[in-house]
C-alpha atoms as a PDB file:
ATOM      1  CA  UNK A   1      21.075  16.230  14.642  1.00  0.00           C
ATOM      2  CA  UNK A   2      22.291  14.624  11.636  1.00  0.00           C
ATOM      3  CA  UNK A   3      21.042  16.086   8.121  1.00  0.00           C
ATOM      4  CA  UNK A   4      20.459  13.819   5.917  1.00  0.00           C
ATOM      5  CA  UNK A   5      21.170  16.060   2.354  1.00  0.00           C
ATOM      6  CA  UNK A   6      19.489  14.489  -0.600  1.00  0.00           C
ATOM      7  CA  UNK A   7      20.453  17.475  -2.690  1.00  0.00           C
ATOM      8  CA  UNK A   8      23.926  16.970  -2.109  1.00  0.00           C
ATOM      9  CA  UNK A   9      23.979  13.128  -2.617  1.00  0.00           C
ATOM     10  CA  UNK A  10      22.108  13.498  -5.815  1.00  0.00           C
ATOM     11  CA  UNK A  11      24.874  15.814  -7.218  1.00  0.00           C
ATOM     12  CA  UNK A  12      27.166  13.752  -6.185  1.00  0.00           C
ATOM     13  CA  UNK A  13      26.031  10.305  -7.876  1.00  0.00           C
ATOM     14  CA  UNK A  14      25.194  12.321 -10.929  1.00  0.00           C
ATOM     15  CA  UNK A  15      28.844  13.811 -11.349  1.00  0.00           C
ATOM     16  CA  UNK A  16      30.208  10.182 -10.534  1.00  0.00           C
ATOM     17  CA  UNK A  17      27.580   8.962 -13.631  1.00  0.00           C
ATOM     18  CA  UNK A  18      28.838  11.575 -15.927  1.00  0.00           C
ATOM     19  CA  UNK A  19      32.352  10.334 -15.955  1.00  0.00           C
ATOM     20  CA  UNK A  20      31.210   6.735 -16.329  1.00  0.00           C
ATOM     21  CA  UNK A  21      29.155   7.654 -19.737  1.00  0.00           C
ATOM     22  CA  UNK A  22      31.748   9.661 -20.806  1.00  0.00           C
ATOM     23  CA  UNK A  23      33.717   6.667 -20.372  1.00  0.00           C
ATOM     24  CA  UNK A  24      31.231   4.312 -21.677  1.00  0.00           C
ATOM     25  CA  UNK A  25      30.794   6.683 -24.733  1.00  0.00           C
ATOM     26  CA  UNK A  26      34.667   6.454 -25.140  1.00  0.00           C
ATOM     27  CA  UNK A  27      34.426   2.743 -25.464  1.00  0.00           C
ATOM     28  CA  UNK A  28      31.569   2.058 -27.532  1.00  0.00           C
ATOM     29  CA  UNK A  29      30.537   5.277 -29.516  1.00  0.00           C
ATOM     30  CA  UNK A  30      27.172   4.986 -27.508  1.00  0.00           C
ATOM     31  CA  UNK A  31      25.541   7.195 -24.827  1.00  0.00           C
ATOM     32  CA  UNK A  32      22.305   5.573 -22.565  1.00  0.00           C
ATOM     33  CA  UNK A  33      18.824   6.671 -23.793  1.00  0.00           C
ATOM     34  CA  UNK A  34      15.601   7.494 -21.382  1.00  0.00           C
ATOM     35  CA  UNK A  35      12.605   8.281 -23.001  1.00  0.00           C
ATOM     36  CA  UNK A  36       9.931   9.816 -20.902  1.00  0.00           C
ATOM     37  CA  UNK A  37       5.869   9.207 -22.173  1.00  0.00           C
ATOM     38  CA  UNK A  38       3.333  12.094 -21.075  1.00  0.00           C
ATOM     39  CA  UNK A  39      -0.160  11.988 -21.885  1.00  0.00           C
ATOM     40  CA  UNK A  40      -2.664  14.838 -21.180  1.00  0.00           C
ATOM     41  CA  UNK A  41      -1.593  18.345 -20.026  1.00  0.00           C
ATOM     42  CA  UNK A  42      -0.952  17.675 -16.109  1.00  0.00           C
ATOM     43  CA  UNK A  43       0.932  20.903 -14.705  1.00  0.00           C
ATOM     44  CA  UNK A  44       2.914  18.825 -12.055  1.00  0.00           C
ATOM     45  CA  UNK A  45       3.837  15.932 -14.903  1.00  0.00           C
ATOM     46  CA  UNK A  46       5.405  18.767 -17.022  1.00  0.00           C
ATOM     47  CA  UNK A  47       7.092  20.330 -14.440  1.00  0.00           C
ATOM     48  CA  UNK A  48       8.633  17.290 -13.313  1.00  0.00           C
ATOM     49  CA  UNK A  49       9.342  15.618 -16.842  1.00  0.00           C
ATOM     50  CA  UNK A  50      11.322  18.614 -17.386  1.00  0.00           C
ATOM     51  CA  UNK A  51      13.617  18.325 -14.034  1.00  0.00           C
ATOM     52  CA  UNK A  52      14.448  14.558 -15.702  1.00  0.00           C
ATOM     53  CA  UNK A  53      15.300  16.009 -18.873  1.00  0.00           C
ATOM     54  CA  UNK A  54      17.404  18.190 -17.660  1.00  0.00           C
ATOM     55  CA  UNK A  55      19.185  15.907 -15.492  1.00  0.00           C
ATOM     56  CA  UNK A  56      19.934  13.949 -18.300  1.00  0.00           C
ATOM     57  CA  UNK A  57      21.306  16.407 -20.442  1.00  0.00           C
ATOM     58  CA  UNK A  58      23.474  17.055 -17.299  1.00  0.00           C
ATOM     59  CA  UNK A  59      24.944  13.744 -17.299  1.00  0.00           C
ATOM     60  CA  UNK A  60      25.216  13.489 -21.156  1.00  0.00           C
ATOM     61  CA  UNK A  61      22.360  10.891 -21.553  1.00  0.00           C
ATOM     62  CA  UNK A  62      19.749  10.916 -24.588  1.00  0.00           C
ATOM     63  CA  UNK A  63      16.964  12.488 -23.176  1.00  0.00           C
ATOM     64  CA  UNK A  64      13.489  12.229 -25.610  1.00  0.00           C
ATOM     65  CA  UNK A  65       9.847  13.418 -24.273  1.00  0.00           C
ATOM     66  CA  UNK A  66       7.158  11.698 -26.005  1.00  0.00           C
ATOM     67  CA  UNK A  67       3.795  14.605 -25.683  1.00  0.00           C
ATOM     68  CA  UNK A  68       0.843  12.114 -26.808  1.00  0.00           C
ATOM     69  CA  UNK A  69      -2.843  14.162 -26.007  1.00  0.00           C
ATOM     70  CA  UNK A  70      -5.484  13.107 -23.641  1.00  0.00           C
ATOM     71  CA  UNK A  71      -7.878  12.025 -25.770  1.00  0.00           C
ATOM     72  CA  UNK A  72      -4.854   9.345 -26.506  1.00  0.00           C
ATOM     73  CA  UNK A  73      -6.582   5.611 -26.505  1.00  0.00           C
ATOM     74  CA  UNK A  74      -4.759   2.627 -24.438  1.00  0.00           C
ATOM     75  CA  UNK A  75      -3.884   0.906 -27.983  1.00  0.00           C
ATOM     76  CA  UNK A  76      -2.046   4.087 -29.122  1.00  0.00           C
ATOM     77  CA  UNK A  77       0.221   4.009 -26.040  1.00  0.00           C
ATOM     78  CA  UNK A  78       1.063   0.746 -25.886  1.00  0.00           C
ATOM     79  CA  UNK A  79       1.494   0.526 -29.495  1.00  0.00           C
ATOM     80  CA  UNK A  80       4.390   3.457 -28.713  1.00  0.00           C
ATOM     81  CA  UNK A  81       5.676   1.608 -25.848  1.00  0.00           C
ATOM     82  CA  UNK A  82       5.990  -1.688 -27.913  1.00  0.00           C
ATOM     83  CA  UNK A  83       7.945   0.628 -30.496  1.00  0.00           C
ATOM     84  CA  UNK A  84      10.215   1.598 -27.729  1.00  0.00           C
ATOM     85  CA  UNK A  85      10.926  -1.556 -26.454  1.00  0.00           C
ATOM     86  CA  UNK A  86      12.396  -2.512 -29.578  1.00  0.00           C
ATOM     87  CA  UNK A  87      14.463   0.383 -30.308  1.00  0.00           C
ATOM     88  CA  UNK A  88      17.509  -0.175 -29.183  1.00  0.00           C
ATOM     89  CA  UNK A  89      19.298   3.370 -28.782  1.00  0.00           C
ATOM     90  CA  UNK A  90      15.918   3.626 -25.648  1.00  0.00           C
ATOM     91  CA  UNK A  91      17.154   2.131 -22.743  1.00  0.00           C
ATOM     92  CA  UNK A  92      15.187   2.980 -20.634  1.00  0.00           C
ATOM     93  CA  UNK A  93      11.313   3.569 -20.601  1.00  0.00           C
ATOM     94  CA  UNK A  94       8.970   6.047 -18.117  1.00  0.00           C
ATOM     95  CA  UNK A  95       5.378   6.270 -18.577  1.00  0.00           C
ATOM     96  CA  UNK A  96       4.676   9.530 -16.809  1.00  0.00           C
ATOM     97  CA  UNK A  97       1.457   9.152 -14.432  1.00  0.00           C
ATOM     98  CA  UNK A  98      -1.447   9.908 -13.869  1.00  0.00           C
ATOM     99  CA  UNK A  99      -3.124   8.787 -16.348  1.00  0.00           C
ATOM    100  CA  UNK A 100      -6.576   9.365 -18.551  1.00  0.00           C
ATOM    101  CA  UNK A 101      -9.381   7.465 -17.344  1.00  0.00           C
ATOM    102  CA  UNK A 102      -9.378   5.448 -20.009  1.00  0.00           C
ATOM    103  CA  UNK A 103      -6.469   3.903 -20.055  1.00  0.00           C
ATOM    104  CA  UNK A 104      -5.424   1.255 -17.675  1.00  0.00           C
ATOM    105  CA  UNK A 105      -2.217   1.406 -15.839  1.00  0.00           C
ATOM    106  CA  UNK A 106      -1.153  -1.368 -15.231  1.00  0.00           C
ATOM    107  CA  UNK A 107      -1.884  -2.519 -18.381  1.00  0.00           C
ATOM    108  CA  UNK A 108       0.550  -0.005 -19.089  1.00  0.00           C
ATOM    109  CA  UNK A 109       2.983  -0.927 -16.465  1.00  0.00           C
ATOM    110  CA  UNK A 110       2.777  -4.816 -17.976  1.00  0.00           C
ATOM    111  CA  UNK A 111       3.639  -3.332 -21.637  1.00  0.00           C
ATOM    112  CA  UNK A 112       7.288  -1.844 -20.762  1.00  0.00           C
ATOM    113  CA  UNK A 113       9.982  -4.328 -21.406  1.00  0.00           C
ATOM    114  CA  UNK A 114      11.013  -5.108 -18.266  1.00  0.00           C
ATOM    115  CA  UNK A 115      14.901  -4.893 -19.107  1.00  0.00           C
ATOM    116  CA  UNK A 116      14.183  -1.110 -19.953  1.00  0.00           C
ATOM    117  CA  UNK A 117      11.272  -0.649 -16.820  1.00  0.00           C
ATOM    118  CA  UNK A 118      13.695   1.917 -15.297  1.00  0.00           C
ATOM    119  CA  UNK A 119      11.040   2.896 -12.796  1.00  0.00           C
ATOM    120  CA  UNK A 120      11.081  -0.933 -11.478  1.00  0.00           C
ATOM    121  CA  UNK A 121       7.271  -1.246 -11.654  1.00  0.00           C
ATOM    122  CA  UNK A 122       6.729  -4.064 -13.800  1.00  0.00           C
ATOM    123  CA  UNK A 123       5.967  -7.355 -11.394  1.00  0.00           C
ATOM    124  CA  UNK A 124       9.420  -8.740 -13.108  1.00  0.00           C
ATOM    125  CA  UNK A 125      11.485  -6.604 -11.559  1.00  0.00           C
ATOM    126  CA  UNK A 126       8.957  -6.585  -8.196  1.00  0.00           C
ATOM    127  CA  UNK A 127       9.672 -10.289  -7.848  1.00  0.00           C
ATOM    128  CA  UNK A 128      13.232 -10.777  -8.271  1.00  0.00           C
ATOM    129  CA  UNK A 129      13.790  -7.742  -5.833  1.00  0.00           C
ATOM    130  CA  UNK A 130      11.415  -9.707  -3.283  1.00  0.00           C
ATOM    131  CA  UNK A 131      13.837 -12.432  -4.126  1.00  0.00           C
ATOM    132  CA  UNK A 132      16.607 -10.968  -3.485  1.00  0.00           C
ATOM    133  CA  UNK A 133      17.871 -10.511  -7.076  1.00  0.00           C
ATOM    134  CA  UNK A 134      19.328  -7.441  -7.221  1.00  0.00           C
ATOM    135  CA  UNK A 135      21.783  -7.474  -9.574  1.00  0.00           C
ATOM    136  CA  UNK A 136      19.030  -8.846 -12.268  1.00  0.00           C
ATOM    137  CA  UNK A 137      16.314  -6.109 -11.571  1.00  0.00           C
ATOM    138  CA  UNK A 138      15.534  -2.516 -11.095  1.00  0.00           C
ATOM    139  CA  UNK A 139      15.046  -1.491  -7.709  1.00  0.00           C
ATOM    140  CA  UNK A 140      12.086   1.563  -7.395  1.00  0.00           C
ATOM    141  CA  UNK A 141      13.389   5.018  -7.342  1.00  0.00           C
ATOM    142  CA  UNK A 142      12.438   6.347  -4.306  1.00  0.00           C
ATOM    143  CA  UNK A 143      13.435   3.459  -2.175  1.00  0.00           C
ATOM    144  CA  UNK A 144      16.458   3.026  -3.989  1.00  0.00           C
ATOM    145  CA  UNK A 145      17.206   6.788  -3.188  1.00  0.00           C
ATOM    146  CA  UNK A 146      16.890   6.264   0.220  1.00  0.00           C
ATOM    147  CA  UNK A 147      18.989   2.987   0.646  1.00  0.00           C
ATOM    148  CA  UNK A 148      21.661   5.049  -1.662  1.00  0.00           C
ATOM    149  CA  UNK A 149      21.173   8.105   1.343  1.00  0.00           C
ATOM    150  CA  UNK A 150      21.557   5.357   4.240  1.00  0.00           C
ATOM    151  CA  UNK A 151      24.910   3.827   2.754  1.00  0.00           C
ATOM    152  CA  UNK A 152      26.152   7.397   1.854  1.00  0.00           C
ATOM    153  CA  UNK A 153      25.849   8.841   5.307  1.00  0.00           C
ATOM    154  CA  UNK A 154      27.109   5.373   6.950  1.00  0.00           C
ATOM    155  CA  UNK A 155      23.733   4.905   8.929  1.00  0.00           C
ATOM    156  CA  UNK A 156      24.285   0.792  10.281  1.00  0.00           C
ATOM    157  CA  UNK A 157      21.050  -0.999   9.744  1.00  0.00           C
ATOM    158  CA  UNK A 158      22.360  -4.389  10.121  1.00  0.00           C
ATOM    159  CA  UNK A 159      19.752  -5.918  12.697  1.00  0.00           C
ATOM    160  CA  UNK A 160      18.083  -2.700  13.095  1.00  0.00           C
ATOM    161  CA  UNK A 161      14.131  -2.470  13.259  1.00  0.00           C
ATOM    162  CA  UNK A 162      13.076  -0.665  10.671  1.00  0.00           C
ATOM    163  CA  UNK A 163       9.118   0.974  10.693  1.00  0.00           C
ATOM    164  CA  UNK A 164       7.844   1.631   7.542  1.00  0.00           C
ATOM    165  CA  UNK A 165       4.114   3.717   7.363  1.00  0.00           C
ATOM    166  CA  UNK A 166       2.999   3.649   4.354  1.00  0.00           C
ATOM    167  CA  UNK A 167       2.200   0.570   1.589  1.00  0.00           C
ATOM    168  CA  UNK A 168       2.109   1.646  -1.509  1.00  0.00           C
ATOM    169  CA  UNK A 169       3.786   0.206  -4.706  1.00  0.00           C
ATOM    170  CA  UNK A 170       5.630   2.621  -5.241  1.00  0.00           C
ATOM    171  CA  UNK A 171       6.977   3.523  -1.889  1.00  0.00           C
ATOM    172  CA  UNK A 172       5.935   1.231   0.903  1.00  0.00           C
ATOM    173  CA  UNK A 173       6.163  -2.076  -0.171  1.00  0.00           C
ATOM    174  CA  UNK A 174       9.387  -2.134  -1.961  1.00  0.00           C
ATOM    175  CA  UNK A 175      11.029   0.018   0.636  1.00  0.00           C
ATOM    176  CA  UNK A 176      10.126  -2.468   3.073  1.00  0.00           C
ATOM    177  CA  UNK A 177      11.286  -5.523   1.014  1.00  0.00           C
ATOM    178  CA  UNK A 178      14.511  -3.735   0.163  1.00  0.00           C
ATOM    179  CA  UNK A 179      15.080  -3.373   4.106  1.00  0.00           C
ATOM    180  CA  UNK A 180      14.596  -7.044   4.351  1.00  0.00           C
ATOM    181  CA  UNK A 181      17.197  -8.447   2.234  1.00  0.00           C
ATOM    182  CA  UNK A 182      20.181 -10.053   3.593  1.00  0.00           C
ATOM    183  CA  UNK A 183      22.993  -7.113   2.438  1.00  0.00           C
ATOM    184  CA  UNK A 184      25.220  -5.152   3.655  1.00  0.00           C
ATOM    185  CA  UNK A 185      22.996  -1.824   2.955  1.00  0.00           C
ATOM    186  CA  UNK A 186      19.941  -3.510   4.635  1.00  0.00           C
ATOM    187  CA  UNK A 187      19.386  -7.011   7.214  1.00  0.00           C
ATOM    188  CA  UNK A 188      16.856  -4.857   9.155  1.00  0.00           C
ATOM    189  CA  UNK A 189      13.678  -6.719  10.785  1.00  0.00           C
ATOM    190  CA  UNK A 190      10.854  -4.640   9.237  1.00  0.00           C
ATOM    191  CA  UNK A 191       7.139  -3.581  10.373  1.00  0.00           C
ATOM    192  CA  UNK A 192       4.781  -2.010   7.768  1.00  0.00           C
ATOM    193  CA  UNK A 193       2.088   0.382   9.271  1.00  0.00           C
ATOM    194  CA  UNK A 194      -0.246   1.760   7.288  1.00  0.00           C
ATOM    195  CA  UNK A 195      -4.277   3.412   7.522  1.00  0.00           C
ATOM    196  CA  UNK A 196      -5.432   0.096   9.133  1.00  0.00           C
ATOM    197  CA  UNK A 197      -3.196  -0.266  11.355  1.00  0.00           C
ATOM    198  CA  UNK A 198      -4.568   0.338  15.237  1.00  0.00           C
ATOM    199  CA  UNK A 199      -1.928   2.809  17.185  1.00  0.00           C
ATOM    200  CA  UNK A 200       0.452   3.381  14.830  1.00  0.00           C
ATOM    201  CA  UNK A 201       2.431   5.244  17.363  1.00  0.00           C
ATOM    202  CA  UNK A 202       2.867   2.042  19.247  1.00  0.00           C
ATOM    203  CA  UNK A 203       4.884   0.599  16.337  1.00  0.00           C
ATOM    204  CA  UNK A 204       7.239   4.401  15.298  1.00  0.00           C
ATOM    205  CA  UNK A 205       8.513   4.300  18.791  1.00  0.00           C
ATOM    206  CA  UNK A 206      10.205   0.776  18.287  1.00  0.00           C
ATOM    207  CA  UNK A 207      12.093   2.347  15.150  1.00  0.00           C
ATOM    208  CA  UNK A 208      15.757   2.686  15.060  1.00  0.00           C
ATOM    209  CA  UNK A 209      14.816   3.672  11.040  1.00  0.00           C
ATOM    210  CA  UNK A 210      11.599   5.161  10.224  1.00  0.00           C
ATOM    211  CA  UNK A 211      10.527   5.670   7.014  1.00  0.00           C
ATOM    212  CA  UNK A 212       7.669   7.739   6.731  1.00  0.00           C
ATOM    213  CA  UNK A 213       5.655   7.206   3.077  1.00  0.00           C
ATOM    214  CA  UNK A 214       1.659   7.861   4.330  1.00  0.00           C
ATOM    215  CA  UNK A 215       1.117  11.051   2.108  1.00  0.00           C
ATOM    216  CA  UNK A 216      -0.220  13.238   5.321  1.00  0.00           C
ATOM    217  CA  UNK A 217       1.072  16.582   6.359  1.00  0.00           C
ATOM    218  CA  UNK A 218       3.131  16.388   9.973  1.00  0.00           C
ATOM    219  CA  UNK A 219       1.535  12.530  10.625  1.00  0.00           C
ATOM    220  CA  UNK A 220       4.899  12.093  12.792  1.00  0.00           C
ATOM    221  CA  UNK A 221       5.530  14.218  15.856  1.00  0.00           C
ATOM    222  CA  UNK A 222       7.734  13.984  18.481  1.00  0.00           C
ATOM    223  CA  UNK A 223       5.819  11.559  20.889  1.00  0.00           C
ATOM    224  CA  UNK A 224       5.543   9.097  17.803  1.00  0.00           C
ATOM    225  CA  UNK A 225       9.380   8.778  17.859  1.00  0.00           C
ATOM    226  CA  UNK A 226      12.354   7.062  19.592  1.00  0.00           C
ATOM    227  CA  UNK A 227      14.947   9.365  20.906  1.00  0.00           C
ATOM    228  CA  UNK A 228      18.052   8.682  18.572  1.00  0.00           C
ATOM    229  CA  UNK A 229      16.379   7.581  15.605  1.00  0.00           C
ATOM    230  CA  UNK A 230      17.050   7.899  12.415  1.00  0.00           C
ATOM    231  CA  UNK A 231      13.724   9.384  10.215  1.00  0.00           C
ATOM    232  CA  UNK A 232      13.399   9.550   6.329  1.00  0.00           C
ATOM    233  CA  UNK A 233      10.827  11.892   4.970  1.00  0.00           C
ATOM    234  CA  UNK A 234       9.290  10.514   1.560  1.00  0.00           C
ATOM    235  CA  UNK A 235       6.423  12.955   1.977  1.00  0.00           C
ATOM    236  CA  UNK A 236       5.476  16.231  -0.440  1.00  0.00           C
ATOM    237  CA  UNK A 237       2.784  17.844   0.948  1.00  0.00           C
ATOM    238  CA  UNK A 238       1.441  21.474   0.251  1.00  0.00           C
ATOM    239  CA  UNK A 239      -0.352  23.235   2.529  1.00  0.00           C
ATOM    240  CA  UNK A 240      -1.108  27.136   3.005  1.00  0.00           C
ATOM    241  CA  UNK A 241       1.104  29.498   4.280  1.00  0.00           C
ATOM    242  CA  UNK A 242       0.688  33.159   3.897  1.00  0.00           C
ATOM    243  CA  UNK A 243       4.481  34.386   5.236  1.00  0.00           C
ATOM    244  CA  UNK A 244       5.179  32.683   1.738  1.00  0.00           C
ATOM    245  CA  UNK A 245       5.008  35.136  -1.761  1.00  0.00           C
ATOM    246  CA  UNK A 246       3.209  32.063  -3.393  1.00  0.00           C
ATOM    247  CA  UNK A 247       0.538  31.549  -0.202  1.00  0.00           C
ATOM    248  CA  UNK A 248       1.781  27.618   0.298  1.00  0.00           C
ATOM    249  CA  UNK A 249       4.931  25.499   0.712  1.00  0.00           C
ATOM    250  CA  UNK A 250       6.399  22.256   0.709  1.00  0.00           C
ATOM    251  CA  UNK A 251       6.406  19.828   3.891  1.00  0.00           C
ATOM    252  CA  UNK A 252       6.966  15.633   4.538  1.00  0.00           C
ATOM    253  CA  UNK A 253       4.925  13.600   6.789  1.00  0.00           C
ATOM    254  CA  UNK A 254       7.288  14.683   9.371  1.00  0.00           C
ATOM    255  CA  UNK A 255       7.248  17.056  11.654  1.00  0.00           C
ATOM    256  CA  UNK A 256      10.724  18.241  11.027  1.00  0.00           C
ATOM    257  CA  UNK A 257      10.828  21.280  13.807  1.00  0.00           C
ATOM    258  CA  UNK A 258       9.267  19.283  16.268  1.00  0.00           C
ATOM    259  CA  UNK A 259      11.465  16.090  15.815  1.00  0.00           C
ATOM    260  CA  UNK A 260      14.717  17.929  15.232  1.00  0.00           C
ATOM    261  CA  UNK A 261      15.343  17.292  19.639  1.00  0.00           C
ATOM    262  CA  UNK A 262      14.681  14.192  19.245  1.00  0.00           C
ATOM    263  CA  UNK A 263      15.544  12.137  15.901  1.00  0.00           C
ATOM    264  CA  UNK A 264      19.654  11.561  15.328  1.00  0.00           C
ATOM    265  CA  UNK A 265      19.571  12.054  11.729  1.00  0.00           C
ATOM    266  CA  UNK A 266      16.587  13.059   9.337  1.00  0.00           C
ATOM    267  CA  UNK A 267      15.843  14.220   5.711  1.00  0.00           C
ATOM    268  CA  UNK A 268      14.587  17.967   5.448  1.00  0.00           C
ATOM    269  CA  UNK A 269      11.773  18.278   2.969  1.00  0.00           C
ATOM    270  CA  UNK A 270      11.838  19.562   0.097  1.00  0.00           C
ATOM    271  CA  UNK A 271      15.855  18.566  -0.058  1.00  0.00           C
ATOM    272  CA  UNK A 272      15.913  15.135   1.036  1.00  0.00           C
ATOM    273  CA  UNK A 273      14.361  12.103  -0.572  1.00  0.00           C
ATOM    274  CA  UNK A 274      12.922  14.176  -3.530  1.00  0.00           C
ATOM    275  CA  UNK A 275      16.125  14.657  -5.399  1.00  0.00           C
ATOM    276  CA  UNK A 276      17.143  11.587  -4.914  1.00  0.00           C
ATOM    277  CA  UNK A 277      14.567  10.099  -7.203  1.00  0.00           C
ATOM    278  CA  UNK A 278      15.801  11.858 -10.195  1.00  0.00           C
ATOM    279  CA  UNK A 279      18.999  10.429  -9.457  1.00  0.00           C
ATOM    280  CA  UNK A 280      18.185   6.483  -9.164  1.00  0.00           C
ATOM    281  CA  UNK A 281      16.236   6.648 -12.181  1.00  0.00           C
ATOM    282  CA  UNK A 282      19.195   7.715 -14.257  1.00  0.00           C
ATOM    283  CA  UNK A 283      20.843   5.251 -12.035  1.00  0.00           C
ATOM    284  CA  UNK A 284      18.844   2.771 -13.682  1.00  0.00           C
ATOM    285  CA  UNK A 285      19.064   4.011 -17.638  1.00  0.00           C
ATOM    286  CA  UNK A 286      22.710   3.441 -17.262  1.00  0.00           C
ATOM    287  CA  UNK A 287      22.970   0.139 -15.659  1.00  0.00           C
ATOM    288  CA  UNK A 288      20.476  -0.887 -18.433  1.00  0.00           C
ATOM    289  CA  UNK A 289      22.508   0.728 -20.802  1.00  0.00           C
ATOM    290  CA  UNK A 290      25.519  -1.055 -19.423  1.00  0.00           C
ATOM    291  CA  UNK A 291      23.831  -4.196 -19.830  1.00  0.00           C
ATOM    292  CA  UNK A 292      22.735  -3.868 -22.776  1.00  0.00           C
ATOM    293  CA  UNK A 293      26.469  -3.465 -23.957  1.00  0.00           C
ATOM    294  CA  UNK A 294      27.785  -5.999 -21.899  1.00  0.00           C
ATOM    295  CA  UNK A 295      29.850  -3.141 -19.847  1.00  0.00           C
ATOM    296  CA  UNK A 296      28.577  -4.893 -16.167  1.00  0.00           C
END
């Protein structure tokens, strides 16, 4: 079986990056700029606002954390958003979630120019990629990761049937758009699963490409799965395990040991789809930055 190494790929695009903003820097005196919003004290937020800061810095991009407390009101953050979206050394703009109660999200998401929504959230950048627009959006992170991991490792999806469980916005519903557009990378027919659906397992065993995005510990086994196909973990689940020094660990909503007889290529978790995330959204800050400078 085929392993599908996110880790790898992300290092890869982000050395490739460097060199084109040290380029780009060369040429206009100007580096891209993310700035990353974070309001309240979430444990997991931090940790993970960190990892994009660092990946940045990596890369030589700007990298700016904005801490704003809890107790921060909706009209204080998007009066810092609208700030942002006129500054124009920020190219590109993450509002870390969750969020306080009181604030509404998409209120939030609708705030965030849509030129510098480098998480592709805004309905803007939803639309034209259900359009077909590519080249004038930004595609999600996660699914972009994954169509970055299909074309890296040569995996043909042209005509393919591609299974997608899960609908989220963030996951589900742009992966499976992105699977039906009419490129090179995609030109799959698509079915979306998701808790409604009655015998899901019916629908995994037609994959040649299943994406699993339900947020449930081991949901695919072996009997849910097509001999030869290719499976793409987007889950992080924790669950308890004493052999380990912290009592837990990290799995997808695979069941990697149990499918590794039976799937031709699949992502490990944690090491697959996770990394890749980081990667696409820096992916993003410098094709905004690029356009921005009319470097496209």
């Amino acid at each position: 079986m085929l392993i599908i190494d996110g880790k790898k790929v992300s290092s890869d695009l982000k050395a490739e990056m460097k060199v084109r903003v040290d380029e780009n820097r060369a040429a206009t005196g100007k580096v891209p700029g993310l700035t990353v919003i974070i309001v309240g004290e979430d444990p997991a937020s931090q940790v993970y606002v960190r990892n994009k800061a660092k990946s940045c810095v990596e890369i030589g991009m700007n990298s700016t954390v904005v801490e704003m407390p809890a107790s921060t009101s909706e009209e204080e953050l998007l009066a810092k958003i609208d700030e942002l979206n006129n500054d124009p050394d920020v190219h590109g703009i993450l509002v870390q979630q969750p969020l306080p109660k009181q604030i509404d999200e998409f209120a939030v998401t609708l705030a965030i120019d849509p030129a510098k929504d480098v998480d592709g959230f805004h309905p803007e950048n939803l639309g034209r990629l259900v359009m077909g627009h590519l080249d004038k959006c930004f595609v999600s992170c996660t699914p972009y990761g994954i169509l970055e991991l299909l074309g890296r490792y040569g995996i043909e999806t042209k005509g393919k049937h591609c299974v997608v469980v899960g609908r989220s916005n963030i996951v589900g519903k742009p992966m499976a758009n992105l699977m039906l557009q009419k490129l090179e990378a995609t030109n799959c027919t698509v079915t979306i699963c998701h808790s409604a659906t009655k015998d899901i397992p019916s629908y995994t065993r037609q994959a040649d490409i299943l994406i699993a995005a339900i947020g449930k510990a081991h949901f695919i086994t072996a009997d849910m799965v097509k001999p030869g196909a290719v499976v793409i973990d987007v889950g992080i689940n924790r669950i308890d395990d004493p052999t380990t020094k912290s009592g837990s660990r990290l799995v997808g909503d695979v069941d990697y040991d149990g499918l590794c007889n039976v799937a031709s290529a699949m992502t490990p978790v944690p090491g697959g789809v996770g990394p890749m995330t980081i990667a696409m959204l820096l992916k993003n800050t410098l094709q905004s930055f690029e356009r921005s400078n009319g470097l496209q």
